[in-house]
Protein backbone atom coordinates (compact mmCIF):
# COMPACT_ATOMS: atom_id res chain seq x y z
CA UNK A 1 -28.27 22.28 38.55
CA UNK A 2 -26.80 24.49 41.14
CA UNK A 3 -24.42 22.01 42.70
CA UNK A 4 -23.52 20.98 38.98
CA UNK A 5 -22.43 24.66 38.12
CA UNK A 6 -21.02 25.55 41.52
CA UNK A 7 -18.60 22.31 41.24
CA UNK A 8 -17.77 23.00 37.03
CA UNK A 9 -16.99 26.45 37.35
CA UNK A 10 -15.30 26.71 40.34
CA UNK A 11 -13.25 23.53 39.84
CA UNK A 12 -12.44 23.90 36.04
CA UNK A 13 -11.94 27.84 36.69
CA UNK A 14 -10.74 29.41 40.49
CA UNK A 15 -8.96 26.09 41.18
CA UNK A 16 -6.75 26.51 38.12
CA UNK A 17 -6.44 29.96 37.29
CA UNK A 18 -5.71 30.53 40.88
CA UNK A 19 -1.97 32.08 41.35
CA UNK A 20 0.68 29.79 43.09
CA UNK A 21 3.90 30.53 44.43
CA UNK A 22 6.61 27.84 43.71
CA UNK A 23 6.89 24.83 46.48
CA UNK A 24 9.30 21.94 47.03
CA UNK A 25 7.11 18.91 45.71
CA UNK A 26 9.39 16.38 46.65
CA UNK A 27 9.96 14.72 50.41
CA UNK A 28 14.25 15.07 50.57
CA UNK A 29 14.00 12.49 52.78
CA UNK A 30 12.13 10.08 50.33
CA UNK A 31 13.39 6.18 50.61
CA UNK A 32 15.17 4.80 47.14
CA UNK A 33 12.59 3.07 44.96
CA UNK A 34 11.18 -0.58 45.75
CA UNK A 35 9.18 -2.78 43.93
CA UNK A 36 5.94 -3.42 45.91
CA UNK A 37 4.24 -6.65 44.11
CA UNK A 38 0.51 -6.42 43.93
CA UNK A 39 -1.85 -8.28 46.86
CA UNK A 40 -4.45 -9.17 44.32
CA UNK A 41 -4.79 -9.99 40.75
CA UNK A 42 -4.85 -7.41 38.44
CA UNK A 43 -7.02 -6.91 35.50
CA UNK A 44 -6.36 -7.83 31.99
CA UNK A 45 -4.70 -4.99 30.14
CA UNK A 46 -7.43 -5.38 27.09
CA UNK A 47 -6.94 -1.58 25.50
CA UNK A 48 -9.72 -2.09 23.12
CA UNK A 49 -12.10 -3.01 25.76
CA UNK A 50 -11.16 -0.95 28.74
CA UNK A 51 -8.71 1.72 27.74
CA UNK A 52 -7.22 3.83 30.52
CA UNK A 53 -9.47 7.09 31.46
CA UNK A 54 -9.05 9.38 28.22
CA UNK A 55 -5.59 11.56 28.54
CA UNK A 56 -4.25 9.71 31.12
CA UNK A 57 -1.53 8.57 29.37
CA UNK A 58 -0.48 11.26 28.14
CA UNK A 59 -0.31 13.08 31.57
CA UNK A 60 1.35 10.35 33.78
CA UNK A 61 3.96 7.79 33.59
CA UNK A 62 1.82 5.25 35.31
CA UNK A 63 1.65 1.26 34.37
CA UNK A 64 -2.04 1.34 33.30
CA UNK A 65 -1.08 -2.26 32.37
CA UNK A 66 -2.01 -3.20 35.95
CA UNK A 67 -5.23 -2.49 37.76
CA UNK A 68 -7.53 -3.80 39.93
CA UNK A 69 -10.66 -1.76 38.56
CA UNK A 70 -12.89 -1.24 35.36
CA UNK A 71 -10.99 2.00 33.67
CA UNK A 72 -15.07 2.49 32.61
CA UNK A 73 -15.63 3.53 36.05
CA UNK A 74 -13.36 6.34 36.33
CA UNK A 75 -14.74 9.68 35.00
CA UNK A 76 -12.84 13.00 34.79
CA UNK A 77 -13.65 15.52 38.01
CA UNK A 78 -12.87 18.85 35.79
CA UNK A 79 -9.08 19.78 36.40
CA UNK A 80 -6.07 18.00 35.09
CA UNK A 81 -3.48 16.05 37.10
CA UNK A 82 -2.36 18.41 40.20
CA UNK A 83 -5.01 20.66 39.11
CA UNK A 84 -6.32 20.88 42.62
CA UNK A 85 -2.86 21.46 44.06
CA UNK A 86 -1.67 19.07 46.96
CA UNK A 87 0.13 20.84 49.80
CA UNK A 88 3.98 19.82 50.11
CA UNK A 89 5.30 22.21 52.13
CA UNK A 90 2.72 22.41 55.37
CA UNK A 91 3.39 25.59 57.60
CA UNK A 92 1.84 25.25 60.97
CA UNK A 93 1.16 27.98 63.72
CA UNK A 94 0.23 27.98 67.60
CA UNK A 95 -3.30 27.79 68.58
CA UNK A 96 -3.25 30.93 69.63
CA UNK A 97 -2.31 32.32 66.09
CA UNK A 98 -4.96 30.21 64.23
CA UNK A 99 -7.35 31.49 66.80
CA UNK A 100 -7.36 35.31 64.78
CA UNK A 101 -9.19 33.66 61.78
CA UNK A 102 -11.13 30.62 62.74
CA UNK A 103 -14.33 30.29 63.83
CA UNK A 104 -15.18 28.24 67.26
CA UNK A 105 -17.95 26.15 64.90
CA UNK A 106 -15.45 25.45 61.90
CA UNK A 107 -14.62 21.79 61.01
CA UNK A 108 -10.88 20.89 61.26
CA UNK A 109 -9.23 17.27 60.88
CA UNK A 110 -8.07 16.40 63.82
CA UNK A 111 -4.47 14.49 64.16
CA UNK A 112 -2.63 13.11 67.08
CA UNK A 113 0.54 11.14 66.49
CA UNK A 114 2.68 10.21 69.57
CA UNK A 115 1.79 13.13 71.54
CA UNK A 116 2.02 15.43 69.11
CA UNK A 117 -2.11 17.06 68.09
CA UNK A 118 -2.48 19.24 64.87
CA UNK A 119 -5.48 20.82 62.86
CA UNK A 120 -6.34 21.14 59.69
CA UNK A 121 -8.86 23.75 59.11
CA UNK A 122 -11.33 22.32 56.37
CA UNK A 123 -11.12 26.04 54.85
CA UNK A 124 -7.76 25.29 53.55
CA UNK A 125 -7.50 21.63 53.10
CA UNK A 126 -10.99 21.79 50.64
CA UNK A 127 -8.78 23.54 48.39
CA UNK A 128 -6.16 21.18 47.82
CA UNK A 129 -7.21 17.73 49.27
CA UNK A 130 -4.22 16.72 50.00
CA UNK A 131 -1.79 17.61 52.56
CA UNK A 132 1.74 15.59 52.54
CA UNK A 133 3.07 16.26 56.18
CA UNK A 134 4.67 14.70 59.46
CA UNK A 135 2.99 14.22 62.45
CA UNK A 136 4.63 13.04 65.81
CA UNK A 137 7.63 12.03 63.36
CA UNK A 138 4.92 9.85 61.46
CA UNK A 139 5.01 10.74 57.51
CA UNK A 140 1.30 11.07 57.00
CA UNK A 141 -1.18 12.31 54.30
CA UNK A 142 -4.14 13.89 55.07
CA UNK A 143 -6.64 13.63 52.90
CA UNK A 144 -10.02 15.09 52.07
CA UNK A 145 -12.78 14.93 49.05
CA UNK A 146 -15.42 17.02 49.42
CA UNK A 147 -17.61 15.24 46.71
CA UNK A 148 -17.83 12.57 49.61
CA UNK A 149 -17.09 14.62 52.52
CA UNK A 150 -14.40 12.12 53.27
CA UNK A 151 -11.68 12.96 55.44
CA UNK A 152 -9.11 10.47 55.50
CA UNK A 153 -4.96 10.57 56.71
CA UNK A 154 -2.75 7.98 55.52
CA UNK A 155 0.63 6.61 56.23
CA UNK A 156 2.96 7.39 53.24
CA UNK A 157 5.36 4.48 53.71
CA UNK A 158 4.72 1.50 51.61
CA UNK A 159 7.49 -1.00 52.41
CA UNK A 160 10.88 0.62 52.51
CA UNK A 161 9.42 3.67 50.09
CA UNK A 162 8.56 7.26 51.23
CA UNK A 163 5.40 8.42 48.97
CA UNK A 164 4.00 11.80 48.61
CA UNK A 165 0.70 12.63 46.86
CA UNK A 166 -1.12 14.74 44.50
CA UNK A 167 -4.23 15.04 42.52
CA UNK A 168 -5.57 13.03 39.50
CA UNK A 169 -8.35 15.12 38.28
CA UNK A 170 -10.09 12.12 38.53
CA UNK A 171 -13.06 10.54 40.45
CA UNK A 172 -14.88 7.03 40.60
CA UNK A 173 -17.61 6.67 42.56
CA UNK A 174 -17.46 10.35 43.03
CA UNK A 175 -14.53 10.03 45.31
CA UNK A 176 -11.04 11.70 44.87
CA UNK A 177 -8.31 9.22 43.61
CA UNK A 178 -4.85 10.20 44.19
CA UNK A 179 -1.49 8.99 42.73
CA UNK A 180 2.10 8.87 44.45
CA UNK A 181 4.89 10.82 43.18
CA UNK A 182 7.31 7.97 43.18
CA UNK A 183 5.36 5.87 41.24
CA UNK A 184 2.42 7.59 39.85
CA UNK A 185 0.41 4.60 40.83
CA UNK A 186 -3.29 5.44 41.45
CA UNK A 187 -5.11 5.32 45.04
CA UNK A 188 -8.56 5.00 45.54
CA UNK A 189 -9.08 7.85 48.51
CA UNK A 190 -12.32 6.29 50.77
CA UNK A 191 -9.93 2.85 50.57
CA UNK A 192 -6.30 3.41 50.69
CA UNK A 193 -5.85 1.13 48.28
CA UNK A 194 -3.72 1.37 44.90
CA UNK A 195 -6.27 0.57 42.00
CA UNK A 196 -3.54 1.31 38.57
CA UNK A 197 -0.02 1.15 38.59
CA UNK A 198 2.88 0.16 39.96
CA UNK A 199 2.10 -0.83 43.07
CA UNK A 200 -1.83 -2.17 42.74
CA UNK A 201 -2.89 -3.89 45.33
CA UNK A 202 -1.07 -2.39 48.49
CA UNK A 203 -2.95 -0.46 50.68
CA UNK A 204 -1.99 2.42 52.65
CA UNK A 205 -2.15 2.02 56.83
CA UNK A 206 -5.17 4.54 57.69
CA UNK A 207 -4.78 6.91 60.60
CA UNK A 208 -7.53 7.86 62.58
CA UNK A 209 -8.54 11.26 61.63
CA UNK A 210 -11.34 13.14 63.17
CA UNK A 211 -13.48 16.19 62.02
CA UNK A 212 -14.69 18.60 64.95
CA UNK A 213 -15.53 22.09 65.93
CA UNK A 214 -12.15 24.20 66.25
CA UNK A 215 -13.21 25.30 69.31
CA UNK A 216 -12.77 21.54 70.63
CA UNK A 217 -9.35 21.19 69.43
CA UNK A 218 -8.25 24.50 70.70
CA UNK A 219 -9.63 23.54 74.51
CA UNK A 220 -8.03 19.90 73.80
CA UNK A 221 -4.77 20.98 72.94
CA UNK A 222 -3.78 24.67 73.72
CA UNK A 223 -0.31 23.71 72.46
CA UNK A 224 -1.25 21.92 69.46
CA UNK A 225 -0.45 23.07 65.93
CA UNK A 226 -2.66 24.38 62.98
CA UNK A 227 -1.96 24.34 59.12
CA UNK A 228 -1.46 27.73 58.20
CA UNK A 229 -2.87 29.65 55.32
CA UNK A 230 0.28 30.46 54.33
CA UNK A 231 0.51 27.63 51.79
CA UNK A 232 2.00 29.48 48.85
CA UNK A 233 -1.29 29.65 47.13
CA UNK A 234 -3.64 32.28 46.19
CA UNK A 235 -7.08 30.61 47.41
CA UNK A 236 -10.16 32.29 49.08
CA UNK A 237 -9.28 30.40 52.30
CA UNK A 238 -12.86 30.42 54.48
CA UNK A 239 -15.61 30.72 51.43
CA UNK A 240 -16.88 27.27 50.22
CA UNK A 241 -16.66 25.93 46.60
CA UNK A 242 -19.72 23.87 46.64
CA UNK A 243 -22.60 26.06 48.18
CA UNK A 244 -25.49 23.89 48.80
CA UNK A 245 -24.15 20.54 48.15
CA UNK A 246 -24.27 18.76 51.17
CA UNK A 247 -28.57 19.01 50.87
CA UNK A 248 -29.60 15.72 51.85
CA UNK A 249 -32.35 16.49 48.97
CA UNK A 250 -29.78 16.77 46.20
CA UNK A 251 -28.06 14.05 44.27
CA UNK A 252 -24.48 13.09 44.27
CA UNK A 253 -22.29 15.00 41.86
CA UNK A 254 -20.88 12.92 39.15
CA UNK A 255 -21.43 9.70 40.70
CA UNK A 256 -21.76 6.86 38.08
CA UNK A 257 -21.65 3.77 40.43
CA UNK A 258 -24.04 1.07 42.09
CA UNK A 259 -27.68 2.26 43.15
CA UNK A 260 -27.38 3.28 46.44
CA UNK A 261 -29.39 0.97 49.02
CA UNK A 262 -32.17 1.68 50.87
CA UNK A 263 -32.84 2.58 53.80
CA UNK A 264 -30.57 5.89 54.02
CA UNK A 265 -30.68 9.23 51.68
CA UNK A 266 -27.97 9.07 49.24
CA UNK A 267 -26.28 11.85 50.90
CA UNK A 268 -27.02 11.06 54.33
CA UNK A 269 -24.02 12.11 56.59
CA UNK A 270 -22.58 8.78 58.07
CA UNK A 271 -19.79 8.01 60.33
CA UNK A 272 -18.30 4.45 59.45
CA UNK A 273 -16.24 2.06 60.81
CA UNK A 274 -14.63 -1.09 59.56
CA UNK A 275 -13.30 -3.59 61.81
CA UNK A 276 -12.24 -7.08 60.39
CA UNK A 277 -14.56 -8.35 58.51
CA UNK A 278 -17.62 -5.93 59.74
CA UNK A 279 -18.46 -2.84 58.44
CA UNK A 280 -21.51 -0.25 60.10
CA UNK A 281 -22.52 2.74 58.80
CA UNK A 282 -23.71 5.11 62.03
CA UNK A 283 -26.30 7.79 60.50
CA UNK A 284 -26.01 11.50 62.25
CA UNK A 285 -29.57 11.55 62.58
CA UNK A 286 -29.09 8.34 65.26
CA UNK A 287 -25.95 9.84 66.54
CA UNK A 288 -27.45 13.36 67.28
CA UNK A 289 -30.90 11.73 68.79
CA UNK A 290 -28.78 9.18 71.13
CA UNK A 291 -25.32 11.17 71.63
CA UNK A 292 -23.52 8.34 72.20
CA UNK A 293 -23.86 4.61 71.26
CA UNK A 294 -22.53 1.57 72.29
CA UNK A 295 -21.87 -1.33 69.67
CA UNK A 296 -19.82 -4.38 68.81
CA UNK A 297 -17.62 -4.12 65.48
CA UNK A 298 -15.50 -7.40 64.87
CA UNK A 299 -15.50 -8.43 68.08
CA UNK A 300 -14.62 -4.97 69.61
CA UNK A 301 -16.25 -3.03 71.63
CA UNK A 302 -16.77 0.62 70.81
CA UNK A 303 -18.61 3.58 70.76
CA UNK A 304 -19.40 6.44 68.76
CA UNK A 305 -19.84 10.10 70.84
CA UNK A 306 -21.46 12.85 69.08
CA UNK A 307 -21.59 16.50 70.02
CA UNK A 308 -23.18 19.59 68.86
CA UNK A 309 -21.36 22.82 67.35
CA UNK A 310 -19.34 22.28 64.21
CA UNK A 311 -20.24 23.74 60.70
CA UNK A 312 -21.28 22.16 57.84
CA UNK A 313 -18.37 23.16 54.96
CA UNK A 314 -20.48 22.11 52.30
CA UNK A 315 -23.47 24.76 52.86
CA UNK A 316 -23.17 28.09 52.52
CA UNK A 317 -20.48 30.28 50.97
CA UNK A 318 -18.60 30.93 54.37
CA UNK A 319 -17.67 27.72 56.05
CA UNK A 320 -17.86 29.55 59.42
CA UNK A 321 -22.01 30.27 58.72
CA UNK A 322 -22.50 26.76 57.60
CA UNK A 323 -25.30 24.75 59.46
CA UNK A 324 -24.84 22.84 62.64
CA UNK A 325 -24.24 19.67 61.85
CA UNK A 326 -22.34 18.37 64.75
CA UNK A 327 -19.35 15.93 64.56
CA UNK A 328 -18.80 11.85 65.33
CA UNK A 329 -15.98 10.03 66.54
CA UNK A 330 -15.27 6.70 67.73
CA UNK A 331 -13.19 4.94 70.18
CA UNK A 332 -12.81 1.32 71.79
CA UNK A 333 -14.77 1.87 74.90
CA UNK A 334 -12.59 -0.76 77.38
CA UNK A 335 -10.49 0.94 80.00
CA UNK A 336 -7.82 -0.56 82.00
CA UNK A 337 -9.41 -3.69 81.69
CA UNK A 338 -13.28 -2.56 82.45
CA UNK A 339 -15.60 -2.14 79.21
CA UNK A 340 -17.90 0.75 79.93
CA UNK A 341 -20.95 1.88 79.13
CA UNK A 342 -21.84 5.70 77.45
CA UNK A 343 -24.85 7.80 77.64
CA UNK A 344 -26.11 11.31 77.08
CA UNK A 345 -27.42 13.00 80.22
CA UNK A 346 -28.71 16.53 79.48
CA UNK A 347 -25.71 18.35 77.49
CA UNK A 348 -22.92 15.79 79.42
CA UNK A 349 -21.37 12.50 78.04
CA UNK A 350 -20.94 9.48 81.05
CA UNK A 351 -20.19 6.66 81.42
CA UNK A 352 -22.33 4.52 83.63
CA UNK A 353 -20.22 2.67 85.44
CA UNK A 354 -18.40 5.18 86.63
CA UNK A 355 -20.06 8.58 86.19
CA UNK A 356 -16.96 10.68 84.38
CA UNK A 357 -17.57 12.94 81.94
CA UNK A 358 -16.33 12.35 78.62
CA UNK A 359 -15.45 14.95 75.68
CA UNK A 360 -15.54 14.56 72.22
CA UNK A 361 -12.18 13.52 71.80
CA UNK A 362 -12.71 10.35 74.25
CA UNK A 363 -11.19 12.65 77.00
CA UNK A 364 -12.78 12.16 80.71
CA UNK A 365 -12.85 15.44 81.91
CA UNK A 366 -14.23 14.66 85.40
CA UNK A 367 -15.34 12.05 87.71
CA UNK A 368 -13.19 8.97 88.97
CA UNK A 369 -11.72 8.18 85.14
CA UNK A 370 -10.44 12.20 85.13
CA UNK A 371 -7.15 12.12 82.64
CA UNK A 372 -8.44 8.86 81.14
CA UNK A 373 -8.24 8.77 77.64
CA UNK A 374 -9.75 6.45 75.24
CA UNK A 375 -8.39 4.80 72.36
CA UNK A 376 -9.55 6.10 69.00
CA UNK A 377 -10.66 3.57 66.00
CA UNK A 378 -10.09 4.48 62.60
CA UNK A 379 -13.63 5.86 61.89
CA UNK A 380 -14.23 7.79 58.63
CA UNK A 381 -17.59 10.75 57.63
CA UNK A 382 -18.76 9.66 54.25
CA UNK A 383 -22.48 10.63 52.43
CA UNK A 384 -24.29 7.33 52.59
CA UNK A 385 -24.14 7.04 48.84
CA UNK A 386 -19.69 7.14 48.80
CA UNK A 387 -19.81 4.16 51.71
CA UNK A 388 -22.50 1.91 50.31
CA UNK A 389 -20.59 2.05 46.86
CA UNK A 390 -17.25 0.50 48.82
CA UNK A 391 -18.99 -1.51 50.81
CA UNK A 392 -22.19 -2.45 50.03
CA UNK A 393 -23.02 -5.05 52.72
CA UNK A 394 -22.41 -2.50 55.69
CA UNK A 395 -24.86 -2.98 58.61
CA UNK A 396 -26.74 0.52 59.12
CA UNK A 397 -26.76 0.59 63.17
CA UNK A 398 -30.59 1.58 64.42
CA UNK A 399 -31.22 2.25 67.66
């Protein structure tokens, strides 16, 4: 009942009472409008036996006509459309700014785009879950729903249209789903794809997108860039909405979806990665026991490094004392032309065919491969419960 109240009150209350300063909500530079037509059939529109989500209608201009998905499973999350205010106008500081009020052992989203790194301190971005920005010149938004513990960046072009997004105040599955200014079309956040409106069908190009300890990114990228708290809100930037929730003992809040399969906790932290048709599920618990693993995902190889030190922002009230939970990420493990091999030796990541050291961020920091870098895979966190209900017929790697 705790997580239940934490979530109600603090969503249906601080979220919208909250003071906000006025921002620009549209992109200047968005693209004139194009019709996208849908890449799979749609749903019948049969109002009498699956009406759009209750006040929907009435709140957006989208064609509920079209959709891909039962409106049945889509409950209300608490606050109304933009409730849970997207970010528009993204200020960013130096490192060495951000460094005055972030912990070393705080999760941020990490971001690189064509040289060009940033952060996104998980104190700010749980407070608005949505953060329509540029990166490396790349229009990108970067997403994250905490009900899932999904963080997720996006590629806002679809075709020859610029999108920017906000907040539904609506879940399925538990997860966030977003809708696109241009359109008001409906996105399905753990998928990318559109599941109502305009555009149904199209799915947005993913990004990969990284959580780790601050005090990774700052020794990674000493000139990188950090979302500032200066967002033109008035949130308690650094104390945690949902105290408690991520307790692997609790249930899922207001998940109505498939029974979660076996062999996992429902909220089992999991770092998953899709490649063609394959999908694997990597539990924490493997990846903190191994540190590293080395796997085949539609015929690529990868692997997945794990490292100790960043905060849970799901535990207790201030992100920066939340538990050690460690972060994931995941990279194609082939280097100019040799595929290599990764292990944990003491507190040091190697490869063996070589013996460099590697970092979390696929960085070899030593040995013959020093100033290597490997390629990151789209690889996304999820609570075992959020993945399974997407994609049910994941593998779950075991060592």
């Amino acid at each position: 009942m705790k997580v239940r109240w934490m979530a109600t009150i603090l969503l249906g209350g601080a979220l919208l009472t909250a003071c906000a300063r006025d921002r620009s909500q549209l992109d200047a530079t968005a693209q004139p409008d194009t019709t996208v037509e849908p890449a799979v059939a749609t749903l019948p529109a049969t109002r009498e036996a699956d009406p759009p989500p209750a006040g929907a209608e009435a709140e957006f201009g989208t064609d509920f006509s079209r959709h891909t998905v039962p409106y049945s499973e889509i409950l209300s999350g608490g606050p109304p459309k933009d409730g849970i205010p997207a970010i528009d106008a993204p200020v960013h500081i130096s490192v060495e700014q951000a460094a005055g009020w972030l912990d070393p052992v705080e999760p941020v989203i990490r971001i690189e785009i064509g040289g060009e790194a940033r952060a996104y301190p998980l104190q700010i971005v749980t407070w608005h879950e949505i953060v329509n920005d540029r990166v490396g010149g790349v229009p990108v938004a970067v997403t994250f729903c905490p009900l899932c513990n999904t963080a997720l960046a996006f590629e806002r072009t679809q075709g020859e249209r610029l999108l920017d997004f906000g907040t539904t105040g609506r879940l399925r599955y538990s997860n966030l789903i977003m809708y696109d200014r241009q359109t008001e079309t409906w996105w399905q956040q753990a998928t990318g794809e559109a599941i109502a409106g305009e555009l149904t069908g199209a799915r947005l190009k993913a990004v990969p997108a990284a959580i780790i300890a601050w005090e990774d990114f700052r020794r990674a990228h000493p000139q990188g860039r950090v979302l500032s708290r200066d967002t033109g809100y008035d949130r308690p930037y650094g104390r945690n909405p949902y105290v408690g929730y991520d307790d692997v003992s609790r249930p899922p809040f207001l998940y109505d979806g498939p029974v979660t399969p076996e062999g996992l906790a429902p909220m089992a932290r999991v770092l998953t990665i899709e490649r063609g048709s394959e999908w694997v599920a990597y539990p924490y618990a493997t990846l903190q026991e191994l540190g590293a693993v080395n796997d085949d995902v539609g015929g690529e190889a990868i692997v997945v490094l794990w490292v100790p030190g960043t905060a849970s922002a799901l535990d207790t009230q201030e992100i920066a004392s939340g538990r050690d939970v460690g972060s994931a990420a995941a990279f194609q493990r082939t280097v100019a032309g040799q595929t290599l091999t990764f292990n944990r030796q003491g507190e040091r990541l190697v490869d063996l065919e070589t013996g460099s050291e590697w970092t979390i961020l696929g960085h070899a920091s030593s040995g013959p491969l020093a100033g290597e870098k490997l390629v990151p895979v789209v690889a996304v966190n999820h609570f075992w419960f959020s993945w399974a209900a997407f994609s049910p017929e994941t593998r779950i790697f075991m060592p």
